[in-house]
C-alpha atoms as a PDB file:
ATOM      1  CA  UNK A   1     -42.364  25.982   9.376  1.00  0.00           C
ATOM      2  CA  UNK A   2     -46.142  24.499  10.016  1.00  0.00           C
ATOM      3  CA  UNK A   3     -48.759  24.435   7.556  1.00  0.00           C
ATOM      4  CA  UNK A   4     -52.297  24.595   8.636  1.00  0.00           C
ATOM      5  CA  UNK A   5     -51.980  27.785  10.423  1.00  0.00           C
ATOM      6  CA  UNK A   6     -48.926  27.187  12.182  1.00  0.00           C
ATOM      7  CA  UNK A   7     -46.236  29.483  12.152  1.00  0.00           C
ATOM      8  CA  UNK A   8     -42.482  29.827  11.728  1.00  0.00           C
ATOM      9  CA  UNK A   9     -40.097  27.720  14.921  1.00  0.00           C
ATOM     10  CA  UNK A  10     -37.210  27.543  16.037  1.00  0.00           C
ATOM     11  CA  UNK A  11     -35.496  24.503  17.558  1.00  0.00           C
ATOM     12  CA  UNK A  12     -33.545  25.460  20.465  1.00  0.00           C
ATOM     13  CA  UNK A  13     -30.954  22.443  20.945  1.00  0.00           C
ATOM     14  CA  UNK A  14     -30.298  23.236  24.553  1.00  0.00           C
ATOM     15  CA  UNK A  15     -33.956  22.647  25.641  1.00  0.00           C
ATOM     16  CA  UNK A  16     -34.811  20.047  23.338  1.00  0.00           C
ATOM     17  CA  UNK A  17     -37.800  21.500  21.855  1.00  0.00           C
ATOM     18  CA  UNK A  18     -39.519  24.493  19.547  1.00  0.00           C
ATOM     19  CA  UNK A  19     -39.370  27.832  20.255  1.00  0.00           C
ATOM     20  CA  UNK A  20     -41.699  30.421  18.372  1.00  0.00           C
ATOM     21  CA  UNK A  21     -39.250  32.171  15.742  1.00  0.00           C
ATOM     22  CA  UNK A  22     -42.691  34.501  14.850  1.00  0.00           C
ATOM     23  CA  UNK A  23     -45.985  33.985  14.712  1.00  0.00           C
ATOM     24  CA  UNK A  24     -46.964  36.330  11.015  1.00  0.00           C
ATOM     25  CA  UNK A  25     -45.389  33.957   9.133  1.00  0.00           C
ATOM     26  CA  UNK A  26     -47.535  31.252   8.785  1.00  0.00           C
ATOM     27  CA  UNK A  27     -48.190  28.273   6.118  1.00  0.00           C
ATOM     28  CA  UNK A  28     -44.670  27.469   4.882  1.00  0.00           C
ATOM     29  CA  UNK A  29     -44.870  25.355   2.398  1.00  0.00           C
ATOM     30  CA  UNK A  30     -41.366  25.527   1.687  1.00  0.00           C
ATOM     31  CA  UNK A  31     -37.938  26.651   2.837  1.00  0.00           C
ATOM     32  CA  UNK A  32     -34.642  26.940   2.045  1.00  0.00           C
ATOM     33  CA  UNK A  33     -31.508  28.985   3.587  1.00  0.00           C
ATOM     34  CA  UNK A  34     -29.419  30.777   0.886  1.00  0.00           C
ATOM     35  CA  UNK A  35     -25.117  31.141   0.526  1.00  0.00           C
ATOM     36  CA  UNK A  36     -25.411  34.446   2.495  1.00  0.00           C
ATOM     37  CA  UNK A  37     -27.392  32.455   5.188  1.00  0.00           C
ATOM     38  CA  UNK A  38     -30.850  33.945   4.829  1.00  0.00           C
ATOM     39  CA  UNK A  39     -33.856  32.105   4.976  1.00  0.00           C
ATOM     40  CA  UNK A  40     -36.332  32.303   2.271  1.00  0.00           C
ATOM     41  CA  UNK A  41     -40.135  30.688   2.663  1.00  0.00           C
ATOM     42  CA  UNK A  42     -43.109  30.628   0.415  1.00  0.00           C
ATOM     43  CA  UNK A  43     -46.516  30.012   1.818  1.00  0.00           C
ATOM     44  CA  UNK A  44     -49.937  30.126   0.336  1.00  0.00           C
ATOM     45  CA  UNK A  45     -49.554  33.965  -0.812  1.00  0.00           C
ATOM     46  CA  UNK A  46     -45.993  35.102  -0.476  1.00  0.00           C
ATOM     47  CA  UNK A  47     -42.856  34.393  -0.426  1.00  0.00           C
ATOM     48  CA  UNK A  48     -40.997  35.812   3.197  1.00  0.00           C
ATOM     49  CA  UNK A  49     -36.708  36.515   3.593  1.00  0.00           C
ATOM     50  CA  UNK A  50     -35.917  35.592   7.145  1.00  0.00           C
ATOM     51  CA  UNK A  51     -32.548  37.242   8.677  1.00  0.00           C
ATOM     52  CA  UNK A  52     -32.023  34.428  11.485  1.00  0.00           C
ATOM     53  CA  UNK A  53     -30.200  36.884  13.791  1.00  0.00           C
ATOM     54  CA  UNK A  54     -32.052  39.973  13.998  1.00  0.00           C
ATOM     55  CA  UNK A  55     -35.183  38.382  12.972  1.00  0.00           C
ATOM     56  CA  UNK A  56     -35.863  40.712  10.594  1.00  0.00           C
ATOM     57  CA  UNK A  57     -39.016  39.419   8.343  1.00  0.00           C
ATOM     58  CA  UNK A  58     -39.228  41.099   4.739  1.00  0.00           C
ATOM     59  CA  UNK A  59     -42.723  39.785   2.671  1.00  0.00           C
ATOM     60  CA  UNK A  60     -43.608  40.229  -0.872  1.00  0.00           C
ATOM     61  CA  UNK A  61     -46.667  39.444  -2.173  1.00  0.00           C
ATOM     62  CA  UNK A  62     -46.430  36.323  -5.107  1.00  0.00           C
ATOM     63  CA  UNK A  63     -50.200  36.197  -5.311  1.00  0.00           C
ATOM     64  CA  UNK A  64     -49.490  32.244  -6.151  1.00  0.00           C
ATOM     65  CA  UNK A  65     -48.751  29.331  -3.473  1.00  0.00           C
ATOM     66  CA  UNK A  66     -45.120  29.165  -3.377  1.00  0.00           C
ATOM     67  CA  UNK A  67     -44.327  25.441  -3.945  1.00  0.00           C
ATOM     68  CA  UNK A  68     -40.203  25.317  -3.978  1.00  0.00           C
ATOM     69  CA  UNK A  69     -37.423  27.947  -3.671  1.00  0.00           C
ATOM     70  CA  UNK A  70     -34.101  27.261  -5.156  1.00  0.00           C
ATOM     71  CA  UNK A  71     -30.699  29.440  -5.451  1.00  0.00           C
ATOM     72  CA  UNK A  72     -28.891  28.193  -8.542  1.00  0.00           C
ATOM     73  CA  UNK A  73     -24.931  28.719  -8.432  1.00  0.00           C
ATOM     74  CA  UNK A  74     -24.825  32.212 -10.066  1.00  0.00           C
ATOM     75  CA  UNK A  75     -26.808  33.107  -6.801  1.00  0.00           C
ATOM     76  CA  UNK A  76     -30.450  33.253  -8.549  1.00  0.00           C
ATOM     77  CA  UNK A  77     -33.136  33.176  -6.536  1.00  0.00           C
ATOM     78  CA  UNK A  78     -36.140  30.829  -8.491  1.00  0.00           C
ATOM     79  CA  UNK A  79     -39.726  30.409  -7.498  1.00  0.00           C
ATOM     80  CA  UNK A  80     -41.510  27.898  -8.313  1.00  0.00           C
ATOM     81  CA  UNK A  81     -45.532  28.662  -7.774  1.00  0.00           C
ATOM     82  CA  UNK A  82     -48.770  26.552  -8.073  1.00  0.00           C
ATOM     83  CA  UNK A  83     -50.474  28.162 -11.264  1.00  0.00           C
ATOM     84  CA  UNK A  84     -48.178  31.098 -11.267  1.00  0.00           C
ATOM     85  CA  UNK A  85     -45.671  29.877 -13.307  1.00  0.00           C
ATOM     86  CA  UNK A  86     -41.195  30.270 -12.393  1.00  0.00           C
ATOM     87  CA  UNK A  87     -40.458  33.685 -10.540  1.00  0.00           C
ATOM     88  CA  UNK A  88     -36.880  34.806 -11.237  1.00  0.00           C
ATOM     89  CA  UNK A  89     -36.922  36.974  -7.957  1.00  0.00           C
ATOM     90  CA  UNK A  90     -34.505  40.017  -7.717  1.00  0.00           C
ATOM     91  CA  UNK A  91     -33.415  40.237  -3.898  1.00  0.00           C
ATOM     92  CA  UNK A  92     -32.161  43.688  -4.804  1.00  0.00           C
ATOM     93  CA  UNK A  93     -35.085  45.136  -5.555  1.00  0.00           C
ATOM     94  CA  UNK A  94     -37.823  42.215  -3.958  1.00  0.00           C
ATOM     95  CA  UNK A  95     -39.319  42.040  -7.436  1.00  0.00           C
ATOM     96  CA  UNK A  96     -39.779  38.923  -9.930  1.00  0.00           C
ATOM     97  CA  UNK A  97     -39.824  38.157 -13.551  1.00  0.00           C
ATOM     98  CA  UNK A  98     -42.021  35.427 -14.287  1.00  0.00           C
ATOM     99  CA  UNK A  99     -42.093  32.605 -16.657  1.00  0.00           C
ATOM    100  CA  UNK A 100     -45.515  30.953 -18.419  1.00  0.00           C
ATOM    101  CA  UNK A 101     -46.856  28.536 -20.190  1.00  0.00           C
ATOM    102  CA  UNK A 102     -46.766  31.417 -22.542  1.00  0.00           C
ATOM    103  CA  UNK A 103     -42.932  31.094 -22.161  1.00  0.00           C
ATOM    104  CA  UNK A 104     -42.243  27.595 -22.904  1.00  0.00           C
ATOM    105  CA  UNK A 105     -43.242  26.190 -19.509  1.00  0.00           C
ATOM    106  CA  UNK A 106     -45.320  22.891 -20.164  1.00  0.00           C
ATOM    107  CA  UNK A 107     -47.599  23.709 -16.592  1.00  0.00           C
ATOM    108  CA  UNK A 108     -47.959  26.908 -14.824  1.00  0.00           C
ATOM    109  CA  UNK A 109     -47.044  24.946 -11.898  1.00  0.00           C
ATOM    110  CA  UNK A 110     -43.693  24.316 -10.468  1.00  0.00           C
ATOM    111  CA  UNK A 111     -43.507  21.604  -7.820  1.00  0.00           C
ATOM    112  CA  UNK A 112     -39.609  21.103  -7.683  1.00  0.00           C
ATOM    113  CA  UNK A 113     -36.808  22.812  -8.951  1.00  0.00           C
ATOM    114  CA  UNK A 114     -33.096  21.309  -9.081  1.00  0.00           C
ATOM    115  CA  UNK A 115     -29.866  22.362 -10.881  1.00  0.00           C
ATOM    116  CA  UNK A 116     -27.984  20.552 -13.337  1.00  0.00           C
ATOM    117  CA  UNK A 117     -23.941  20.393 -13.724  1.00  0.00           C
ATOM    118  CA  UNK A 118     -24.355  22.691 -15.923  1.00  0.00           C
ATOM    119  CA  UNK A 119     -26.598  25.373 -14.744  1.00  0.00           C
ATOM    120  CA  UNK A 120     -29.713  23.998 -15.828  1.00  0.00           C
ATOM    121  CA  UNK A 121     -32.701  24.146 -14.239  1.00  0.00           C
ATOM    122  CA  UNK A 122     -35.031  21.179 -13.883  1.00  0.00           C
ATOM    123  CA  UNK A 123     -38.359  21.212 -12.648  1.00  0.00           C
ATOM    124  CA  UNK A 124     -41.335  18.833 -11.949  1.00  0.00           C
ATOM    125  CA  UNK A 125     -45.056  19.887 -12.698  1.00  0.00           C
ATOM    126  CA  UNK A 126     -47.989  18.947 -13.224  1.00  0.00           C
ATOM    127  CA  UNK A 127     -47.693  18.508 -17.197  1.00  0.00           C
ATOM    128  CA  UNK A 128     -44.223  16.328 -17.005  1.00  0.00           C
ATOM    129  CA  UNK A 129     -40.761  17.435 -16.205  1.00  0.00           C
ATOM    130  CA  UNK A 130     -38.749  20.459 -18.078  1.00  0.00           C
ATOM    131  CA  UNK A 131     -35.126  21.491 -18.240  1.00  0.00           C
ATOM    132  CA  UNK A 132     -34.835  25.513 -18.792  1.00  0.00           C
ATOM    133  CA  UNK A 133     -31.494  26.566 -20.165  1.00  0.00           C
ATOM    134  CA  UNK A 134     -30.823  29.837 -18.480  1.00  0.00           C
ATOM    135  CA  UNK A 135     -28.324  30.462 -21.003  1.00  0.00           C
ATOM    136  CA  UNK A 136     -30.290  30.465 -24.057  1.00  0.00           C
ATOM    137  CA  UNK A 137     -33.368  31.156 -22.414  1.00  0.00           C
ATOM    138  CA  UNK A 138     -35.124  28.092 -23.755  1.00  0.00           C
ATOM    139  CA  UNK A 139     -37.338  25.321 -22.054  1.00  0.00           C
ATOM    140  CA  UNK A 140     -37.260  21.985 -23.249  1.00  0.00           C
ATOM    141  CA  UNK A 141     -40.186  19.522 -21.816  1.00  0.00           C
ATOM    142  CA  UNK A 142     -40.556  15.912 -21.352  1.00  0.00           C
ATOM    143  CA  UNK A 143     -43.347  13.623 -21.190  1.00  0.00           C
ATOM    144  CA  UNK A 144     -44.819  10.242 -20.552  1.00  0.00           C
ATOM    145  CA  UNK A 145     -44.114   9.709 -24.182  1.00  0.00           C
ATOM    146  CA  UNK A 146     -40.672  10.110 -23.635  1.00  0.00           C
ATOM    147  CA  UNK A 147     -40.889   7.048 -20.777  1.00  0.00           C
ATOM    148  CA  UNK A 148     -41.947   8.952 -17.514  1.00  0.00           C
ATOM    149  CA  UNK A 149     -44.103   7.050 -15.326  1.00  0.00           C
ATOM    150  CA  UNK A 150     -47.179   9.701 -15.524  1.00  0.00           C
ATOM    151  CA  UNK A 151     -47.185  13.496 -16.757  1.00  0.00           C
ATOM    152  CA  UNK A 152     -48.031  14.214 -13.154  1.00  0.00           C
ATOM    153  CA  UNK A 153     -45.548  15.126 -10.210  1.00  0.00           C
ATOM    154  CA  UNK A 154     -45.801  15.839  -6.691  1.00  0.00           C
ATOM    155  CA  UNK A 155     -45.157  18.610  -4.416  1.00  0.00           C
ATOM    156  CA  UNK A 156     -41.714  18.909  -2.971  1.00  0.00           C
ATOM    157  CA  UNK A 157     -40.892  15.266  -4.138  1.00  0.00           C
ATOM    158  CA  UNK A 158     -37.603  15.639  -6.142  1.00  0.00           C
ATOM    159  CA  UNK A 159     -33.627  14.992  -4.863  1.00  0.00           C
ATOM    160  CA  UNK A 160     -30.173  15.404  -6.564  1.00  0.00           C
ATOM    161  CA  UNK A 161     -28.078  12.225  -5.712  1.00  0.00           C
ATOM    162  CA  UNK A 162     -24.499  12.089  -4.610  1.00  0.00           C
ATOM    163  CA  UNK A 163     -23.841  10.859  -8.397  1.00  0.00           C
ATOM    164  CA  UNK A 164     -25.528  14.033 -10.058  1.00  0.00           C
ATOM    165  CA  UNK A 165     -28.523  11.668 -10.894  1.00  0.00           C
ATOM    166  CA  UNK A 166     -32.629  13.784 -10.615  1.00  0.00           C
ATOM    167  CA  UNK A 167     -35.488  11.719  -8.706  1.00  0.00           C
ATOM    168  CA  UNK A 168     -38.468  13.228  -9.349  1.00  0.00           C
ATOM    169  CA  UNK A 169     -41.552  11.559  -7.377  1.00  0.00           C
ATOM    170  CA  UNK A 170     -45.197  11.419  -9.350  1.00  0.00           C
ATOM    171  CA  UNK A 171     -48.218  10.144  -8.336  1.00  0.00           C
END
């Protein structure tokens, strides 16, 4: 997927190049393929499900840049917007339950979103990092006064390691 414009590709491995996948869905600014082998993108407005094979395209409306997508192990599907806050999203029904400051969050917006061992969900923002246990239902946020390098995160720029270890890049 291409920002600025640019639209959704394919990369055909027999030609060595991108082909157009489809042209509506433009601005990805992130992507992710799910356990049933969907794609799911976000872009500036919406977030889009992408059946690969028959290229079926399915949008709903977020009304928030969609900044990360992540399927936890219970098969969840999480959004993580820019000033929208976390979207629980029900595939079922291609509606959302969102999550605020109001909530617990520390920032309304999500730039990274990884799991823990446990089912925890950790995210990066733009007010420090925060762990949400989905089982209570309770967010727990940490700071630079609990030794991170700045409150401050940046898009996209988090990793789970091999050893079960969270980077989470900031500015």
């Amino acid at each position: 997927g291409a920002t600025n414009e640019g639209a959704l590709y394919l990369f055909d491995r027999t030609q060595n190049n991108f082909v157009l996948f489809d042209k509506n869905v433009t601005n990805l600014q992130s992507i992710i393929e799910t356990s049933d082998g969907k794609l799911w993108g976000g872009n500036y407005t919406s977030l889009f499900s992408i059946e690969k094979n028959t290229k079926k395209i399915t949008k709903t409306t977020i009304g928030n840049p969609v900044r990360c997508i992540n399927e936890d192990k219970d098969k969840n599907l999480w959004v993580g917007t820019q000033e929208g806050g976390l979207l629980l999203f029900d595939r079922k029904t291609n509606t959302f339950k969102r999550l605020t400051i109001n909530d617990g969050l520390p920032s309304n917006t999500i730039l990274r979103l990884l799991e823990d061992q446990y089912g925890n969900l950790w995210m990066s923002t733009y007010n420090g990092i925060c762990r949400y246990d989905k089982k209570s239902k309770t967010f727990r946020n940490f700071s630079i006064n609990d030794g991170l390098q700045s409150n401050q995160f940046s898009f996209n720029a988090g990793i789970k390691l091999s050893s079960g270890e969270f980077l989470f890049g900031g500015i």
